[in-house]
PDB file of N, CA and C in Angstrom:
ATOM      1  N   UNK A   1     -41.932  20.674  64.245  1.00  0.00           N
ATOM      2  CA  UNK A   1     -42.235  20.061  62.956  1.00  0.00           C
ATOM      3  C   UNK A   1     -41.028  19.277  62.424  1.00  0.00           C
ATOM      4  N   UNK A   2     -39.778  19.814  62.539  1.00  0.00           N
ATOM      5  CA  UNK A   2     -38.375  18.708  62.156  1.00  0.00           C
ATOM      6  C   UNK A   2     -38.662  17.980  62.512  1.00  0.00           C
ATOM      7  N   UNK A   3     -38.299  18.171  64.162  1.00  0.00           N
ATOM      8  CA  UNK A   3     -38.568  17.184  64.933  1.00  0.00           C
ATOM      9  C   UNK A   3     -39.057  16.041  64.606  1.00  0.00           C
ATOM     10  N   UNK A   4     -40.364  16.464  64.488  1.00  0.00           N
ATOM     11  CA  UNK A   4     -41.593  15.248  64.230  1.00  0.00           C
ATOM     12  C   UNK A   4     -40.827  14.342  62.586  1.00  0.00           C
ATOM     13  N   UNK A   5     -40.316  14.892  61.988  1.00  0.00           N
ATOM     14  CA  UNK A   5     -39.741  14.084  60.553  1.00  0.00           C
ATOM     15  C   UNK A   5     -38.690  13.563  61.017  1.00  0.00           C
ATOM     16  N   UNK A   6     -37.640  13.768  62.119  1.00  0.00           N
ATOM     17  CA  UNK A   6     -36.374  13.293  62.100  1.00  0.00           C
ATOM     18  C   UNK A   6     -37.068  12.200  62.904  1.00  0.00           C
ATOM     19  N   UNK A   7     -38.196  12.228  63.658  1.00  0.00           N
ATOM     20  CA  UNK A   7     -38.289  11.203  64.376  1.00  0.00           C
ATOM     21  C   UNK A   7     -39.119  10.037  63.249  1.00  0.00           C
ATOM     22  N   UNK A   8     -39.665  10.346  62.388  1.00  0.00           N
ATOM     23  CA  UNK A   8     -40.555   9.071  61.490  1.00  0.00           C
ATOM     24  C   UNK A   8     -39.213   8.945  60.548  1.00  0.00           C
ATOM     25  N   UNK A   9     -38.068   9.434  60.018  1.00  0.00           N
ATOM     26  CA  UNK A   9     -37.123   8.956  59.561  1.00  0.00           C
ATOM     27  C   UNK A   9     -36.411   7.999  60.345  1.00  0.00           C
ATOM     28  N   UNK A  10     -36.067   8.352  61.780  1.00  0.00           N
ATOM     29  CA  UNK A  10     -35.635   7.487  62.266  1.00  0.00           C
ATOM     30  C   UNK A  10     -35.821   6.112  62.268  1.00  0.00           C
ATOM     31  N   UNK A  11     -37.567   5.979  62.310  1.00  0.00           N
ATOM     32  CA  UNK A  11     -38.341   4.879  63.289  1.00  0.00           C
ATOM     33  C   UNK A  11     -38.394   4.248  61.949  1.00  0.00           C
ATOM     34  N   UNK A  12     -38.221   4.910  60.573  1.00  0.00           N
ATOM     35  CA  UNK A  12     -38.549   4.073  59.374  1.00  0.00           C
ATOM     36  C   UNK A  12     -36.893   3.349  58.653  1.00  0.00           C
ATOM     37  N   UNK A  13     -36.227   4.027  59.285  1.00  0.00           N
ATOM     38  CA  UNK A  13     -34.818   3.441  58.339  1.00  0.00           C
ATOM     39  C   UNK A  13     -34.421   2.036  59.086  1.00  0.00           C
ATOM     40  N   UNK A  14     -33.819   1.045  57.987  1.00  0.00           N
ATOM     41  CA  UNK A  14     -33.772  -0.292  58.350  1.00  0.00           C
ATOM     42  C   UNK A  14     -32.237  -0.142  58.471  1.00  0.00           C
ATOM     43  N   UNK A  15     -32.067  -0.049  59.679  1.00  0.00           N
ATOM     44  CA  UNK A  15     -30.553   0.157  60.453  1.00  0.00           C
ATOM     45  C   UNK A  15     -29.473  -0.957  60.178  1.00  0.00           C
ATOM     46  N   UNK A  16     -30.021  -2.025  59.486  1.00  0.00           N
ATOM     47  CA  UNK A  16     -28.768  -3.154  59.441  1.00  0.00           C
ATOM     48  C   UNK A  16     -28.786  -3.180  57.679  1.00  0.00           C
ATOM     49  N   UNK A  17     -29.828  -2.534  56.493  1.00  0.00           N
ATOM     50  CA  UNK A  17     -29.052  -2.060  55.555  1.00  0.00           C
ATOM     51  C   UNK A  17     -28.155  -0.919  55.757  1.00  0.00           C
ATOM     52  N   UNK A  18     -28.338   0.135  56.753  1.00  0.00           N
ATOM     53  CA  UNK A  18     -27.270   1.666  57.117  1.00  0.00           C
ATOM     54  C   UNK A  18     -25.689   0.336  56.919  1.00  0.00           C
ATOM     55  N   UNK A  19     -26.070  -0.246  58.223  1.00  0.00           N
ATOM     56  CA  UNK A  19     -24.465  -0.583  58.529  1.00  0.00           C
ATOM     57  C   UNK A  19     -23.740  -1.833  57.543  1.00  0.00           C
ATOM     58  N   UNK A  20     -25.361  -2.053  56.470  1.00  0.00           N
ATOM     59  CA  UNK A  20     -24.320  -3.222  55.532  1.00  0.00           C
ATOM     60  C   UNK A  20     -24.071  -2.023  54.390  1.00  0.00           C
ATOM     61  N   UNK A  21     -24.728  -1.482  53.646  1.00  0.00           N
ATOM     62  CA  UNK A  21     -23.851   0.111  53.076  1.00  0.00           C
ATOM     63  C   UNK A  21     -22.447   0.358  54.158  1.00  0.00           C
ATOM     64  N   UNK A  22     -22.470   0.967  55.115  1.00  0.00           N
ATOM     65  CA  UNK A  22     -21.318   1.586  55.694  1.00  0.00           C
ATOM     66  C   UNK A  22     -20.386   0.370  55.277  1.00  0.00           C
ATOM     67  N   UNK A  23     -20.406  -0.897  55.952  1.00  0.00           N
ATOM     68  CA  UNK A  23     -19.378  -1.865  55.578  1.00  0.00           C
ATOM     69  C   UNK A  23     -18.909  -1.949  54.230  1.00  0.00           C
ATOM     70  N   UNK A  24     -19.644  -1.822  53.294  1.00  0.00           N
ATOM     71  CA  UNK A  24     -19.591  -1.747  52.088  1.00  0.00           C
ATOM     72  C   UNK A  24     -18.100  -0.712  51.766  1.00  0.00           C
ATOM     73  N   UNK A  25     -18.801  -0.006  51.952  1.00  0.00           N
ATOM     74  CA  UNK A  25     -17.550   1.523  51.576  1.00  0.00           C
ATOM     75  C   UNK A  25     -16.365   1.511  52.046  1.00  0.00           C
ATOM     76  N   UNK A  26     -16.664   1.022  53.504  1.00  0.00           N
ATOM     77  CA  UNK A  26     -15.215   0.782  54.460  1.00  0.00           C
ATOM     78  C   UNK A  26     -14.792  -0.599  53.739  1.00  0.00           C
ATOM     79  N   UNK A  27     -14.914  -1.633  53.549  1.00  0.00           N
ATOM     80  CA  UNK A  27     -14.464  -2.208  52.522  1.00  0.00           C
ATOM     81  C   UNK A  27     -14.106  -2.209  51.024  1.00  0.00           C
ATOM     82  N   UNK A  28     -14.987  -1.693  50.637  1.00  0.00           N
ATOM     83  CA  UNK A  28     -14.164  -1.425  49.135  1.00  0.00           C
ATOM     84  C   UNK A  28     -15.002  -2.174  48.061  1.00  0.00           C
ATOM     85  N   UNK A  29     -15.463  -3.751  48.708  1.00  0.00           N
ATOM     86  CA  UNK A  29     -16.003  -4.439  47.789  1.00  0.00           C
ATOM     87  C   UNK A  29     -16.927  -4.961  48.823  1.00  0.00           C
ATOM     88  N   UNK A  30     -18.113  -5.742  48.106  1.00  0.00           N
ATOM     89  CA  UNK A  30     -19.564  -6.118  48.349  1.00  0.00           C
ATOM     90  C   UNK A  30     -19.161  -7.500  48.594  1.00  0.00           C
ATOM     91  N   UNK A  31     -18.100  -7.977  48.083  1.00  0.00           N
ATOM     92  CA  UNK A  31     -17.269  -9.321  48.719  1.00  0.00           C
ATOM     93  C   UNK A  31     -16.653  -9.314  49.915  1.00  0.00           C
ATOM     94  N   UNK A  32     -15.974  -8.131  50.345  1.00  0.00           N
ATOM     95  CA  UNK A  32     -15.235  -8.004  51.111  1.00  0.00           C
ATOM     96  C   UNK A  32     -16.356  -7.715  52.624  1.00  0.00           C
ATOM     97  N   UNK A  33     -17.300  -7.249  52.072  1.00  0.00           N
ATOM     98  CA  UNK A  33     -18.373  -6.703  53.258  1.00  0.00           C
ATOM     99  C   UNK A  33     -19.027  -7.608  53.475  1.00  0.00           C
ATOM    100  N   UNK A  34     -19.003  -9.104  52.501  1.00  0.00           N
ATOM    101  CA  UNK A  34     -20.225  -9.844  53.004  1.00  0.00           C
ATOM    102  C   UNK A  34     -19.224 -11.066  53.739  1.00  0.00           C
ATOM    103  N   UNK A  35     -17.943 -10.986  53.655  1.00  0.00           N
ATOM    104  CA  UNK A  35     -16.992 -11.533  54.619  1.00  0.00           C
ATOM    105  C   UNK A  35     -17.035 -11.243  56.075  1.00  0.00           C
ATOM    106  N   UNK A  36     -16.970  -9.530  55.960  1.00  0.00           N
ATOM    107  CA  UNK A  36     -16.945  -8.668  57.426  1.00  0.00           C
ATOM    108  C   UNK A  36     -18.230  -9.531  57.924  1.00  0.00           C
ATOM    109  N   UNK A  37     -19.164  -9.290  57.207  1.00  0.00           N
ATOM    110  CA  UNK A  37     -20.621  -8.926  57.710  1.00  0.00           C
ATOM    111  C   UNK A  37     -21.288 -10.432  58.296  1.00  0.00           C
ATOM    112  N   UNK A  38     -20.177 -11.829  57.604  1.00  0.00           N
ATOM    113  CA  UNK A  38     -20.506 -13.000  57.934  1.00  0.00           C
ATOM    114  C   UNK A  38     -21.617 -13.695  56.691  1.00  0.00           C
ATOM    115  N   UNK A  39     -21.725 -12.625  55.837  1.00  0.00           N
ATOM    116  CA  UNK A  39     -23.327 -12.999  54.974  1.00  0.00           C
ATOM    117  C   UNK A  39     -22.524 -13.690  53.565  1.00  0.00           C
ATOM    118  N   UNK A  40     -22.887 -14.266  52.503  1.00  0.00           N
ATOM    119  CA  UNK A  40     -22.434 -14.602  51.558  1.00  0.00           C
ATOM    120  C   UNK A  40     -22.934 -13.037  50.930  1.00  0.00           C
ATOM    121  N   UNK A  41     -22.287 -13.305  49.432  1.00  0.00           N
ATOM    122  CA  UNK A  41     -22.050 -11.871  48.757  1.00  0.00           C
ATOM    123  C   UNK A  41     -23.613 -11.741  47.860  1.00  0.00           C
ATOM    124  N   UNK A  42     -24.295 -12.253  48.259  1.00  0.00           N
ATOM    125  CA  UNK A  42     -25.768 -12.325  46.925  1.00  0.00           C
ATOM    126  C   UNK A  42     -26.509 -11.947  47.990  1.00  0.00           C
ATOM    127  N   UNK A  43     -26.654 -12.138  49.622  1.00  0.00           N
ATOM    128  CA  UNK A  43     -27.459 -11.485  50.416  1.00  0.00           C
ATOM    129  C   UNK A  43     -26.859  -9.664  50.358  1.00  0.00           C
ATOM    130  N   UNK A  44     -25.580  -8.892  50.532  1.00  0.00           N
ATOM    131  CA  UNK A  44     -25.586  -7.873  50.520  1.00  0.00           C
ATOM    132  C   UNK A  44     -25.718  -7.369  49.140  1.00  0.00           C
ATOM    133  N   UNK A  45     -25.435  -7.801  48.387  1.00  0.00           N
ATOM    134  CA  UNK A  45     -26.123  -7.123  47.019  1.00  0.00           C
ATOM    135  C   UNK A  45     -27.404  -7.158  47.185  1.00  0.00           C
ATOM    136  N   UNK A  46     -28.838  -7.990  47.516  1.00  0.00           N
ATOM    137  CA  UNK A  46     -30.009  -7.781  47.843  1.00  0.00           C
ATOM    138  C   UNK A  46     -30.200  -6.713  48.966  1.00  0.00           C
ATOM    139  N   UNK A  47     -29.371  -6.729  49.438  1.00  0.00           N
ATOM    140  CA  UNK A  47     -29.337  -5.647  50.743  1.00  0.00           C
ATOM    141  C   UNK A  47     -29.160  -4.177  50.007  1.00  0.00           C
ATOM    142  N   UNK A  48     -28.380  -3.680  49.385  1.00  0.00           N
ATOM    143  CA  UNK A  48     -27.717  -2.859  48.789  1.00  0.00           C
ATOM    144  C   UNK A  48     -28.781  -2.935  47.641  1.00  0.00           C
ATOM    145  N   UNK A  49     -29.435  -3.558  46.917  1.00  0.00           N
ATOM    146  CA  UNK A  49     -30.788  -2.931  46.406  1.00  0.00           C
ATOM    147  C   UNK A  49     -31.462  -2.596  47.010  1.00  0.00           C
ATOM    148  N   UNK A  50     -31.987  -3.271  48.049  1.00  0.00           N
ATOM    149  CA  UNK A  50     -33.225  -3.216  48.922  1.00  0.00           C
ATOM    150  C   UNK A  50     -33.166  -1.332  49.482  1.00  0.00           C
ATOM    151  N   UNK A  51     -31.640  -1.121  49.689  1.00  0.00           N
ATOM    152  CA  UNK A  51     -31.144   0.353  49.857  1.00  0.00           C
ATOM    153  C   UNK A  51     -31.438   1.505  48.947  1.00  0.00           C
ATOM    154  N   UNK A  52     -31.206   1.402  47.747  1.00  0.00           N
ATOM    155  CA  UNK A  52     -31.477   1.944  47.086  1.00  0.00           C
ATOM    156  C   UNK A  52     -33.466   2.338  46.391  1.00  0.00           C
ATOM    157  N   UNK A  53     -33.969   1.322  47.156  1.00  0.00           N
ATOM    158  CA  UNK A  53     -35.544   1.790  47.210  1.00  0.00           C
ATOM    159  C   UNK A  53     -35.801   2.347  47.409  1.00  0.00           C
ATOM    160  N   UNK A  54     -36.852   3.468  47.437  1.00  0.00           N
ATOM    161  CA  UNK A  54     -36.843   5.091  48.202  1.00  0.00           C
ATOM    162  C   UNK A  54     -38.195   3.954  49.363  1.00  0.00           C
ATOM    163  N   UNK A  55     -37.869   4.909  50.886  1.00  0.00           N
ATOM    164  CA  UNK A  55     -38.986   3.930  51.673  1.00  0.00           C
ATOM    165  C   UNK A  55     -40.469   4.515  51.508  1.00  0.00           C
ATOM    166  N   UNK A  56     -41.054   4.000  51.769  1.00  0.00           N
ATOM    167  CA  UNK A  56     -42.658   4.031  51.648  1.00  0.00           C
ATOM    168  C   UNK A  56     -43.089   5.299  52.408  1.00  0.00           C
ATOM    169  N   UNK A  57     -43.741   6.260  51.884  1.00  0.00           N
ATOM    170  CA  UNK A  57     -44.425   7.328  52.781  1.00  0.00           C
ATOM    171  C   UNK A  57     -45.579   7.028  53.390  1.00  0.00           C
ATOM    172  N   UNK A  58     -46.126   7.849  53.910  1.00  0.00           N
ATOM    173  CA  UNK A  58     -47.455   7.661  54.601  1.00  0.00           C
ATOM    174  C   UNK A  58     -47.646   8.328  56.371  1.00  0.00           C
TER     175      UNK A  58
END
């Protein structure tokens, strides 16, 4: 039964908001991450909301 949840958590988390959060932190600033990250700074702030959504059940 975990199992079965760690695996629909998996298959549901959007892995390139995980690593624009992680950049985030390891940087310090949402400027500094959207440098790392190559993105201008108004796409990881949309990113970094988009994070903070709880994801869709079902």
């Amino acid at each position: 039964m975990a199992n079965k949840r760690l695996e629909r958590f998996a298959h549901n988390l959007d892995w390139n908001l995980l690593r624009t959060f992680a950049v985030v932190v390891e940087e310090g600033s949402i400027t500094a991450a959207a440098s790392r990250l190559l993105l201008q700074q108004p796409a990881v702030s949309m990113a970094l909301k988009r994070w903070r959504k709880p994801p869709a059940t079902g």
